[in-house]
N, C-alpha and C. Protein backbone atom coordinates (compact mmCIF):
# COMPACT_ATOMS: atom_id res chain seq x y z
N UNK A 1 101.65 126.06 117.45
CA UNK A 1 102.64 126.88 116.76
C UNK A 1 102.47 126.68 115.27
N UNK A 2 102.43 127.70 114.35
CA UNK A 2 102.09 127.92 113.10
C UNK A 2 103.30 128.00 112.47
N UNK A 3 103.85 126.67 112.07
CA UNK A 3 105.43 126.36 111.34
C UNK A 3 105.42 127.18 110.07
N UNK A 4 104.88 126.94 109.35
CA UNK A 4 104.72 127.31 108.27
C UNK A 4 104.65 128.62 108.19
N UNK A 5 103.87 129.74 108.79
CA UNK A 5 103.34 130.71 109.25
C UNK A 5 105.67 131.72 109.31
N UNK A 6 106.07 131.27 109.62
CA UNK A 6 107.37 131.72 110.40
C UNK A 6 108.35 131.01 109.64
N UNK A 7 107.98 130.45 108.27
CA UNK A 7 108.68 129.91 107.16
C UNK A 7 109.94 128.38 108.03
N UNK A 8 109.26 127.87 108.52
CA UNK A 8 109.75 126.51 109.28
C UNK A 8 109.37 125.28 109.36
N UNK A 9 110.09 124.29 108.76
CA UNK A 9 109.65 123.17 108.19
C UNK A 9 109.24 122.69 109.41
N UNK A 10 108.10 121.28 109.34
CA UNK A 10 107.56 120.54 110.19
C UNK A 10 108.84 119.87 111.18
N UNK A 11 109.57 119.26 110.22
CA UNK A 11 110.92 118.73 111.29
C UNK A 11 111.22 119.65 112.13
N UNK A 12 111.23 120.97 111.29
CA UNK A 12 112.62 121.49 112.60
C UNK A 12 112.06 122.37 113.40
N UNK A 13 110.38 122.25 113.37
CA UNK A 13 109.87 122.59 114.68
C UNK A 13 109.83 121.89 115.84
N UNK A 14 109.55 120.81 115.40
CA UNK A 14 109.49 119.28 116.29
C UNK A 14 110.98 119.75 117.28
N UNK A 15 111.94 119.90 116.68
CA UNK A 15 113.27 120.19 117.31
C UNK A 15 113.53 121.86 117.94
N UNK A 16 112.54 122.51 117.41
CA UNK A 16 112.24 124.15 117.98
C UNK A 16 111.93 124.12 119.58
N UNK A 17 112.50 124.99 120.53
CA UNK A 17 112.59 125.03 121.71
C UNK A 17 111.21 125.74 121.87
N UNK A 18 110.67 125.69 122.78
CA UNK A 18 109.46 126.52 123.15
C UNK A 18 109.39 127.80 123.37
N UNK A 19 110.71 128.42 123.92
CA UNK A 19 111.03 129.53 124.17
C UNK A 19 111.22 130.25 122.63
N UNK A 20 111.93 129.82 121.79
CA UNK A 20 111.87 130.50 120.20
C UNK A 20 110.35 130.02 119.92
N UNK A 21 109.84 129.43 119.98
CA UNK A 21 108.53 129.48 119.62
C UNK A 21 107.82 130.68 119.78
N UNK A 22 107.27 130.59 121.07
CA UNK A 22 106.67 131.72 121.93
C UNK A 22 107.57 133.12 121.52
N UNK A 23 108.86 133.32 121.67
CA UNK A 23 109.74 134.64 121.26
C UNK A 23 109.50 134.87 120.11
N UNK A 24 109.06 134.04 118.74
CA UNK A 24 108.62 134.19 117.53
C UNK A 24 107.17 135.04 117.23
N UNK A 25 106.24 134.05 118.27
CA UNK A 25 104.82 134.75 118.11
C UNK A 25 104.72 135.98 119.32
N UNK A 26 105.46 136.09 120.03
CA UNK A 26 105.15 137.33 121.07
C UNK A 26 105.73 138.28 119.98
N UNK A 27 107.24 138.46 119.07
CA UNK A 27 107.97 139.49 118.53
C UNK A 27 106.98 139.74 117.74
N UNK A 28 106.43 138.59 116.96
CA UNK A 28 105.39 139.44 116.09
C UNK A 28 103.90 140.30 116.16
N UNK A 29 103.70 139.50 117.59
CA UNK A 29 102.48 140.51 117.91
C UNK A 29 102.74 141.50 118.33
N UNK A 30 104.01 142.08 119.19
CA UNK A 30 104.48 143.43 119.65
C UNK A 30 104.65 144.18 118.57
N UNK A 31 105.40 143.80 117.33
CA UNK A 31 105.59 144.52 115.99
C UNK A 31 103.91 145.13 115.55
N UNK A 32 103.54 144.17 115.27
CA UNK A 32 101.87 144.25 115.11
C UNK A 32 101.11 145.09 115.60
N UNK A 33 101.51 145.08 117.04
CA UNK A 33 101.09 146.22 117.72
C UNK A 33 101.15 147.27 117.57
N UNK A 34 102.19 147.34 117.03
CA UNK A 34 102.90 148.87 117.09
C UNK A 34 103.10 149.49 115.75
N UNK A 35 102.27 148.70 114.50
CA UNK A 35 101.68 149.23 113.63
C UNK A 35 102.84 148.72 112.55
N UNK A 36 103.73 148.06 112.99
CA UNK A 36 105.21 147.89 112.05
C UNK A 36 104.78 146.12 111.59
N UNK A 37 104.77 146.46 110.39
CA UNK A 37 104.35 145.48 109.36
C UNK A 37 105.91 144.65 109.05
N UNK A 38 105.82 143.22 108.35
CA UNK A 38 107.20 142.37 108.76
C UNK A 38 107.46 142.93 106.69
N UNK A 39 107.04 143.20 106.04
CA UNK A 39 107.39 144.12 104.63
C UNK A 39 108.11 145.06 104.94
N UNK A 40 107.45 146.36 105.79
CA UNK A 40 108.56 147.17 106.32
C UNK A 40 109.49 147.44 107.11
N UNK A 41 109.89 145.77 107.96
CA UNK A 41 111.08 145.89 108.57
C UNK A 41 111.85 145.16 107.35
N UNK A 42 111.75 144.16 106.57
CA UNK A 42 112.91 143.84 105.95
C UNK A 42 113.99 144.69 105.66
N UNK A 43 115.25 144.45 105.58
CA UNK A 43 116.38 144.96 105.56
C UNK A 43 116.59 146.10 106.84
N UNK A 44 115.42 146.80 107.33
CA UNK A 44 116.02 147.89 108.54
C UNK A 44 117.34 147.42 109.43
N UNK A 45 117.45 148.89 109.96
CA UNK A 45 118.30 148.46 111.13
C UNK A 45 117.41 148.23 112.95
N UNK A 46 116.91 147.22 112.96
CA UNK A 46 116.05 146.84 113.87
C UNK A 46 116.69 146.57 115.18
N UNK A 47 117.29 146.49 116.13
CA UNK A 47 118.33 145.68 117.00
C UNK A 47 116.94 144.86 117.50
N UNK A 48 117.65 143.67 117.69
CA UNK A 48 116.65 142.40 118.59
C UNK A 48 117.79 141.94 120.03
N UNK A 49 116.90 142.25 121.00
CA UNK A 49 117.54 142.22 122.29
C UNK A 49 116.66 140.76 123.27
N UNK A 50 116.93 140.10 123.35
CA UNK A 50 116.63 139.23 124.21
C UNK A 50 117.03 138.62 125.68
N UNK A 51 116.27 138.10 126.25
CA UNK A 51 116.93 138.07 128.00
C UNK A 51 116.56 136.48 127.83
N UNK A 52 117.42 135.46 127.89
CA UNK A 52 117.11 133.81 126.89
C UNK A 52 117.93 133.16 128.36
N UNK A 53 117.42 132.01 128.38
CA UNK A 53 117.92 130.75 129.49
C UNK A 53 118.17 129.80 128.78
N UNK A 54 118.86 128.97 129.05
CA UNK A 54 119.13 127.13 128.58
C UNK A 54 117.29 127.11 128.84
N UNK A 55 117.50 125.82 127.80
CA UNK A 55 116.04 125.20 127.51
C UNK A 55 116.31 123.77 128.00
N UNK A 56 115.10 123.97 128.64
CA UNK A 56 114.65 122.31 129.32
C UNK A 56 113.84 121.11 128.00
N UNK A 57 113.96 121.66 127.46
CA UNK A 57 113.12 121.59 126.14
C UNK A 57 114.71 120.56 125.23
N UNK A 58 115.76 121.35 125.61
CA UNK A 58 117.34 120.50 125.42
C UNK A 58 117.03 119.21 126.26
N UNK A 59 117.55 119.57 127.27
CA UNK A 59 117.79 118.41 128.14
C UNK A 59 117.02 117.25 128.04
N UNK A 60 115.61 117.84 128.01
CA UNK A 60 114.40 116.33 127.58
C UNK A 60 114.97 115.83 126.15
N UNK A 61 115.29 116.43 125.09
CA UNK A 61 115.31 116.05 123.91
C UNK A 61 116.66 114.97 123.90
N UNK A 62 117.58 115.27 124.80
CA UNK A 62 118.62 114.60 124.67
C UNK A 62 118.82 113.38 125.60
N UNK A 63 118.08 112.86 126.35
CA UNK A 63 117.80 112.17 127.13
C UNK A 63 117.79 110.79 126.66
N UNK A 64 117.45 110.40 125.30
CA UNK A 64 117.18 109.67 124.55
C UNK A 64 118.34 109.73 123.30
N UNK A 65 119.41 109.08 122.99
CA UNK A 65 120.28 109.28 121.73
C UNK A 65 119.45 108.79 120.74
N UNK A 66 118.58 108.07 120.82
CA UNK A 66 118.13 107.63 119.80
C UNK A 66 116.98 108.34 118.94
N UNK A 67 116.53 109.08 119.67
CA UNK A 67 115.58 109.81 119.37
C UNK A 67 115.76 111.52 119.11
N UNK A 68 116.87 111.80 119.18
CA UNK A 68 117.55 113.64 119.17
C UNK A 68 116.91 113.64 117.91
N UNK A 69 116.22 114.81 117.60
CA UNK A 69 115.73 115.34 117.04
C UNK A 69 116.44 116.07 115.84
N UNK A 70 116.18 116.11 114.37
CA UNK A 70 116.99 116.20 113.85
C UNK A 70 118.00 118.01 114.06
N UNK A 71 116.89 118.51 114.08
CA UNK A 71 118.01 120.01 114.35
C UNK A 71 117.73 120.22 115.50
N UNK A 72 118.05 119.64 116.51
CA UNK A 72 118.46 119.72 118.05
C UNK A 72 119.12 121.05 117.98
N UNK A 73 120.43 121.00 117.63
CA UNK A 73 121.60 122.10 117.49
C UNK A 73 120.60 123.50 117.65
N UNK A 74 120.76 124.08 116.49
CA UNK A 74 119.69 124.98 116.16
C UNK A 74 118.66 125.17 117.09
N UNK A 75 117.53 124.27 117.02
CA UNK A 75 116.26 124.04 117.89
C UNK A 75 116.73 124.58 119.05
N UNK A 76 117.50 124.31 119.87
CA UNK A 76 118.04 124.93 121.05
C UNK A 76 119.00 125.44 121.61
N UNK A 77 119.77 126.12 120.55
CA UNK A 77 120.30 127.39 121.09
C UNK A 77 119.87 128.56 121.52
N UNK A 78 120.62 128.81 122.94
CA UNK A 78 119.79 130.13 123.38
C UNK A 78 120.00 131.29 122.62
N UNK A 79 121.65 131.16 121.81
CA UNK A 79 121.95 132.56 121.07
C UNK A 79 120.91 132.64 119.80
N UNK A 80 120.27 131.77 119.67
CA UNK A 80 119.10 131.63 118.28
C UNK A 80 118.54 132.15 118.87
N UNK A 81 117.69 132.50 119.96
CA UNK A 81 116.22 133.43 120.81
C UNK A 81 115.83 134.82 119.94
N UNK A 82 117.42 135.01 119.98
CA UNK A 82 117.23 136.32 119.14
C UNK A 82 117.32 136.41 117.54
N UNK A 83 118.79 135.71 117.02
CA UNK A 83 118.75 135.29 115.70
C UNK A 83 117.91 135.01 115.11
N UNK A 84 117.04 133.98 115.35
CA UNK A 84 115.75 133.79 114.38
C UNK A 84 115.05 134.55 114.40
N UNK A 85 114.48 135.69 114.88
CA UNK A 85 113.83 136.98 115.10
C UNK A 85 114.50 137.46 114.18
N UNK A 86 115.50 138.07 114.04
CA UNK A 86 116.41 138.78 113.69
C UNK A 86 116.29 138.04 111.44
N UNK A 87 116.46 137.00 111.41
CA UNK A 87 116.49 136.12 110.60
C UNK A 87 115.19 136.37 110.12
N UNK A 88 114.20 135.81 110.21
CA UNK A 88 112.71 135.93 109.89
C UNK A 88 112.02 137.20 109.28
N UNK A 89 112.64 138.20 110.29
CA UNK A 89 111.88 139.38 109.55
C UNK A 89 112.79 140.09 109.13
N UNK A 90 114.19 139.67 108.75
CA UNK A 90 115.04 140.07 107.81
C UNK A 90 115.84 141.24 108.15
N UNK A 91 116.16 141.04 109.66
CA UNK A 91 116.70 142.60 110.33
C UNK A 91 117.86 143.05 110.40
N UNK A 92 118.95 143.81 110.29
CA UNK A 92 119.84 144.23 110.01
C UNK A 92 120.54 144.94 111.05
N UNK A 93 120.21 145.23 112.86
CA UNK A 93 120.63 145.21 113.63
C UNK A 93 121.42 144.78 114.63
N UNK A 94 121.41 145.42 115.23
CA UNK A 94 122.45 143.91 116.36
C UNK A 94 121.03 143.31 116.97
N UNK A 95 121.80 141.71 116.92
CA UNK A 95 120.86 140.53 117.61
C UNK A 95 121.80 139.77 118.52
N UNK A 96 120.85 139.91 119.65
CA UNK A 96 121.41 139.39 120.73
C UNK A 96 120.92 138.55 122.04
N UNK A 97 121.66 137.55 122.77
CA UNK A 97 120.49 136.98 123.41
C UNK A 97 121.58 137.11 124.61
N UNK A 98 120.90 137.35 125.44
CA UNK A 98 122.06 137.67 127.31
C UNK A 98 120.84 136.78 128.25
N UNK A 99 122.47 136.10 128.72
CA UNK A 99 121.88 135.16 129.76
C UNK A 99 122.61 135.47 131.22
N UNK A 100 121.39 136.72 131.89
CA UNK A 100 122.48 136.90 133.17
C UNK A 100 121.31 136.51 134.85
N UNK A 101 121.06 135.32 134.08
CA UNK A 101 120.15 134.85 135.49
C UNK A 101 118.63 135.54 135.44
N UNK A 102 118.41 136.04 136.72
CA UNK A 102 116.94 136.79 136.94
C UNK A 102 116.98 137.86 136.47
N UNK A 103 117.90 138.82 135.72
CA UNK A 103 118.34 139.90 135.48
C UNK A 103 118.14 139.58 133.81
N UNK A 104 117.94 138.70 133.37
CA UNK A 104 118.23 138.49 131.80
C UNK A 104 117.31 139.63 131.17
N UNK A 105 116.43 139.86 131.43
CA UNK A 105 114.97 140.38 130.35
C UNK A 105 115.66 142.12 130.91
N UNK A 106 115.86 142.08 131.90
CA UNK A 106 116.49 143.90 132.23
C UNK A 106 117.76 144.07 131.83
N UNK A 107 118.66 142.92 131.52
CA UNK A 107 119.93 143.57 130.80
C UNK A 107 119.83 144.08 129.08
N UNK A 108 118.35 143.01 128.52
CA UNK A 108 118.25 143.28 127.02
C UNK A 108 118.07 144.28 126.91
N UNK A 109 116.65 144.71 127.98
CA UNK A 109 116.29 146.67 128.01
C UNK A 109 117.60 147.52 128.01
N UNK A 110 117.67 147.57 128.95
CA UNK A 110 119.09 147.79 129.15
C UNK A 110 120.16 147.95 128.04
N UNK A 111 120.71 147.22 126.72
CA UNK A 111 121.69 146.98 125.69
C UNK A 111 120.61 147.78 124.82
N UNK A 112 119.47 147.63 124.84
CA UNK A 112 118.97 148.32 123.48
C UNK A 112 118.38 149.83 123.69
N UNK A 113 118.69 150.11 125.52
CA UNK A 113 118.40 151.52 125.24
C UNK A 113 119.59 152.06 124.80
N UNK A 114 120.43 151.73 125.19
CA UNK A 114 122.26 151.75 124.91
C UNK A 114 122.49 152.00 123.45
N UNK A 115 121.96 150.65 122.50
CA UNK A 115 121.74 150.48 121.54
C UNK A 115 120.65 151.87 120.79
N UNK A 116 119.84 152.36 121.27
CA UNK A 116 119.42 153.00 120.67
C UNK A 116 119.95 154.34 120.49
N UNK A 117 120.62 154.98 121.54
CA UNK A 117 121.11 155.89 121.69
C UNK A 117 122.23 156.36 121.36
N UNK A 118 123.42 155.00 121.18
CA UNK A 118 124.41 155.35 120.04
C UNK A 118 123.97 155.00 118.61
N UNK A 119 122.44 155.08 118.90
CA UNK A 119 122.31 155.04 117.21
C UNK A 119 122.65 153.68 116.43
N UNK A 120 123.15 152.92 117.35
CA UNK A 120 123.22 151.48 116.39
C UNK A 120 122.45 151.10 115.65
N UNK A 121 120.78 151.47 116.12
CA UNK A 121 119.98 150.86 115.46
C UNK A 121 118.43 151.85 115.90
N UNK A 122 117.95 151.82 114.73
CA UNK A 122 116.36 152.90 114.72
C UNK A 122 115.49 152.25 115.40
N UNK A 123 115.37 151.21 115.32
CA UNK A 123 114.06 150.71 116.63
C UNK A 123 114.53 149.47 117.24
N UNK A 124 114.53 149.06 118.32
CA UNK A 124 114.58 147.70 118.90
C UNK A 124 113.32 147.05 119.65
N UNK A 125 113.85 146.07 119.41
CA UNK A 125 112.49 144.86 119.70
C UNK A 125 113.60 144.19 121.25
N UNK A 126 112.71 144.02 122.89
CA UNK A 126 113.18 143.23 123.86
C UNK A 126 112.02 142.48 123.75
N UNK A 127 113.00 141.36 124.20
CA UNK A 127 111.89 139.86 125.02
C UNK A 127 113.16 139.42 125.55
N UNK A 128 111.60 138.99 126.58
CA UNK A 128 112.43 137.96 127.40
C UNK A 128 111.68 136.14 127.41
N UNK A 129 111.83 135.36 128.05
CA UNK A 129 111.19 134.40 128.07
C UNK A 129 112.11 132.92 128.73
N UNK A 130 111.13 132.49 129.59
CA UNK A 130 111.72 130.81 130.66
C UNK A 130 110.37 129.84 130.41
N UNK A 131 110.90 129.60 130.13
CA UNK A 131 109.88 128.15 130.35
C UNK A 131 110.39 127.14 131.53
N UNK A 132 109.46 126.66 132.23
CA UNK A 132 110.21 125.90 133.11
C UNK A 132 109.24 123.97 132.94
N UNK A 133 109.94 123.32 131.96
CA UNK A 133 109.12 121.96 131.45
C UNK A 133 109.89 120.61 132.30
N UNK A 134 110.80 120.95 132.85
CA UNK A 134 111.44 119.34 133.85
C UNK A 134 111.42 119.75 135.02
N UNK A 135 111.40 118.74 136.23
CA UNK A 135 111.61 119.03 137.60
C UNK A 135 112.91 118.72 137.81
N UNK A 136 114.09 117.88 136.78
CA UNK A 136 115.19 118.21 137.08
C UNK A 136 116.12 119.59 137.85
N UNK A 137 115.50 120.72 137.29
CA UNK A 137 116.43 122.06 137.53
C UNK A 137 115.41 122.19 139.13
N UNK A 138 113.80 122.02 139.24
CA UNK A 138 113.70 122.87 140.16
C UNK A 138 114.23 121.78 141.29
N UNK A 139 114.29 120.52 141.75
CA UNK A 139 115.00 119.39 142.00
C UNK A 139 116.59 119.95 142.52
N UNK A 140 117.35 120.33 141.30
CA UNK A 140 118.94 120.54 142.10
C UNK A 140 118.52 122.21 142.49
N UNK A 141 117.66 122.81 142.31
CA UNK A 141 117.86 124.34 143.11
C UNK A 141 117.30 124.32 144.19
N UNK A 142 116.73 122.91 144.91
CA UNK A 142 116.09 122.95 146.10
C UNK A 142 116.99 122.38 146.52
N UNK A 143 117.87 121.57 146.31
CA UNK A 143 118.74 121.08 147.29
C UNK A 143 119.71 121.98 147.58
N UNK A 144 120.00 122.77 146.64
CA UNK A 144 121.02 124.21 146.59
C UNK A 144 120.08 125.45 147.46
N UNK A 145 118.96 124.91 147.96
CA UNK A 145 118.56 126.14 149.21
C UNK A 145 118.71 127.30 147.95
N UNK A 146 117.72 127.54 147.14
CA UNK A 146 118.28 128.83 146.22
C UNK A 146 116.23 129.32 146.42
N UNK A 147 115.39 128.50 146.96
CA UNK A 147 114.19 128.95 146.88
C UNK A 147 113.50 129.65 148.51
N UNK A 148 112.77 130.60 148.25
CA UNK A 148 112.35 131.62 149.20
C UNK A 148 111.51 130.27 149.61
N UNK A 149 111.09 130.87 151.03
CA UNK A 149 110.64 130.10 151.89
C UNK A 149 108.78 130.37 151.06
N UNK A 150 108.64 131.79 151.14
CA UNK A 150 107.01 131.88 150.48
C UNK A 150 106.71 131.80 149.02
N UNK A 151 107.61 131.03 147.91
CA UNK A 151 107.93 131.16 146.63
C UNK A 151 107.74 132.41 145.68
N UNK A 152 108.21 133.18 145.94
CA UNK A 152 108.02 134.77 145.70
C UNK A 152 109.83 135.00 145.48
N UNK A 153 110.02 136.13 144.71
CA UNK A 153 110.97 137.47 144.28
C UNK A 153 110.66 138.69 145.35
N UNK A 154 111.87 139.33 145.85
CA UNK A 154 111.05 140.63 146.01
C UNK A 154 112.81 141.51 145.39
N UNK A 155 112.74 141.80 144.25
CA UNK A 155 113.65 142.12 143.59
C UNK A 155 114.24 143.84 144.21
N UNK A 156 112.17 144.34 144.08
CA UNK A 156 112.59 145.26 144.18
C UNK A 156 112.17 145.96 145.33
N UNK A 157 111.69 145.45 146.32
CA UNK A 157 111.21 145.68 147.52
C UNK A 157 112.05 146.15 148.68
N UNK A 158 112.00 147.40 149.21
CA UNK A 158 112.68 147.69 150.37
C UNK A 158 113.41 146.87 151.30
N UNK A 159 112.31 145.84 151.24
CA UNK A 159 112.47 144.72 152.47
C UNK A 159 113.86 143.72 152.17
N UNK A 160 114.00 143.92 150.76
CA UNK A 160 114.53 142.90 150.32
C UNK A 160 116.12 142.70 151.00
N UNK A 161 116.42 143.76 151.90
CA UNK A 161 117.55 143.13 152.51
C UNK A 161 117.54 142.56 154.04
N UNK A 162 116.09 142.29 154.29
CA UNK A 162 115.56 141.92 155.94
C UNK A 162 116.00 140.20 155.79
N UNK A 163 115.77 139.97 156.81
CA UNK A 163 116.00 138.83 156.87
C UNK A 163 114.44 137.55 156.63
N UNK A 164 113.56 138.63 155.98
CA UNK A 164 112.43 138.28 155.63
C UNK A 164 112.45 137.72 154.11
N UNK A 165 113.51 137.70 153.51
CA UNK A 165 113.46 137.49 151.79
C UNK A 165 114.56 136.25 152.09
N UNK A 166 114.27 135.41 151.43
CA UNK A 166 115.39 134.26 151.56
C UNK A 166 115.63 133.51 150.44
N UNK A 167 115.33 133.57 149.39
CA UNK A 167 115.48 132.78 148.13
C UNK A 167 114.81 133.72 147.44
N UNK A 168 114.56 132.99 146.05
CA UNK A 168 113.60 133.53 144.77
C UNK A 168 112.62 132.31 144.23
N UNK A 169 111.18 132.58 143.88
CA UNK A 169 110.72 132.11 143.30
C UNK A 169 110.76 131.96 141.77
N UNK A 170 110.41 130.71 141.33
CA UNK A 170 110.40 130.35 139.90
C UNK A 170 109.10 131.21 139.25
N UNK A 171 109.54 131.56 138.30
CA UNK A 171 108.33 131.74 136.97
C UNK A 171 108.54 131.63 135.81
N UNK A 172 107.71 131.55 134.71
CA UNK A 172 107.25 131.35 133.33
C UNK A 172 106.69 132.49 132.81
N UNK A 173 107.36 132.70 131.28
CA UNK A 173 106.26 133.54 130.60
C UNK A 173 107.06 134.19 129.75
N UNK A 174 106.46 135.04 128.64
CA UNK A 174 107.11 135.33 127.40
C UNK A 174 106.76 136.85 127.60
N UNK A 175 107.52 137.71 127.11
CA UNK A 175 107.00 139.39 126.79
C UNK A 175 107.82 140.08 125.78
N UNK A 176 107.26 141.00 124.95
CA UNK A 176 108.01 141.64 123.84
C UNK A 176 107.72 143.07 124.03
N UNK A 177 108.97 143.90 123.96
CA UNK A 177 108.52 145.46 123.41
C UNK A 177 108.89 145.44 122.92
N UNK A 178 108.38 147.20 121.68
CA UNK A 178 109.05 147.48 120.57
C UNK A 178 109.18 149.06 121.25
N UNK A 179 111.18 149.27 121.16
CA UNK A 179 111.40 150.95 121.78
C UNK A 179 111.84 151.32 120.11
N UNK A 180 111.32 153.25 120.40
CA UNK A 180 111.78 153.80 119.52
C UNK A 180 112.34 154.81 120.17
N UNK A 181 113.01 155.92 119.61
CA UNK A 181 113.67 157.29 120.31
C UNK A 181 112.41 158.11 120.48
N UNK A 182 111.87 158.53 121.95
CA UNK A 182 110.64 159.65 121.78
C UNK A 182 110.36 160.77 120.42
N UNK A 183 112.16 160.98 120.11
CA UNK A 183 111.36 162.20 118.79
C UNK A 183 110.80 161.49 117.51
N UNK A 184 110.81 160.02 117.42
CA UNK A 184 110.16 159.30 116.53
C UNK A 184 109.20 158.49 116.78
């Protein structure tokens, strides 16, 4: 991770969650992508929509009092996922981070097509992103019977109300779009 690069001191990366990490360099390569330079978003009305989890990236850090990191706070808040996005490239939209389980990354889509359409805001940026770094969580969700027997989702699968789907599988991973209104 390129601290400096995203105007962030060495400390308070050390204390930066992985998930704002990764949500930092995915937002900017989707921008990138899409031809939108971080000069010409300053000041826009951009909305930043995010689909954000508690960080395991917390829990390890705090494990230790002696050792908490100095901007813990910050470093791992999930409502930061989006804020520092929002912060960084100087955006002037609504920023937001929704935590509604497996559903998180489709409710952001979701708020910023919303968002786009009452016009709140001229372009929005979604991500989503989990990291999964302790066996603590997957540990109490196995004893809570919350995992499919073949470690798989089938969210959206016909089947999914047979008696063939029985839990959800875990995953990892970061993704960014950038929506605009088709007539632009």
């Amino acid at each position: 991770f390129d601290a400096a690069f995203f105007n962030i001191t060495v400390q308070e990366a050390r204390s930066l969650d992985s998930q704002q990490r990764l949500l930092l360099e995915c937002s900017y390569e989707a921008l990138e992508n899409s031809g939108i330079t971080k000069q010409y978003l300053k000041g826009r009305d951009v909305g930043v929509f995010i689909g954000g989890s508690p960080a395991d990236y917390e829990v390890n850090n705090l494990r230790d009092v002696a050792t908490i990191p100095m901007h813990q706070t910050t470093g791992c808040a999930t409502s930061l996922q989006s804020n520092r996005i929002s912060y960084y490239f100087d955006l002037t939209g609504p920023s937001m981070t929704v935590d509604t389980a497996c559903s998180s990354s489709l409710t952001a889509l979701h708020l910023a097509c919303q968002s786009l359409r009452s016009k709140e805001c001229s372009t929005a940026l979604v991500g989503g992103s989990h990291v999964n770094l302790l066996p603590d969580t997957f540990a109490s969700m196995s004893l809570s019977r919350l995992f499919s027997d073949s470690g798989k989702s089938y969210p959206f699968d016909r089947q999914s109300k047979s008696q063939t789907v029985n839990g959800y599988g875990r995953g990892e991973g970061v993704g960014c779009i950038v929506l605009k209104p088709l007539q632009e």
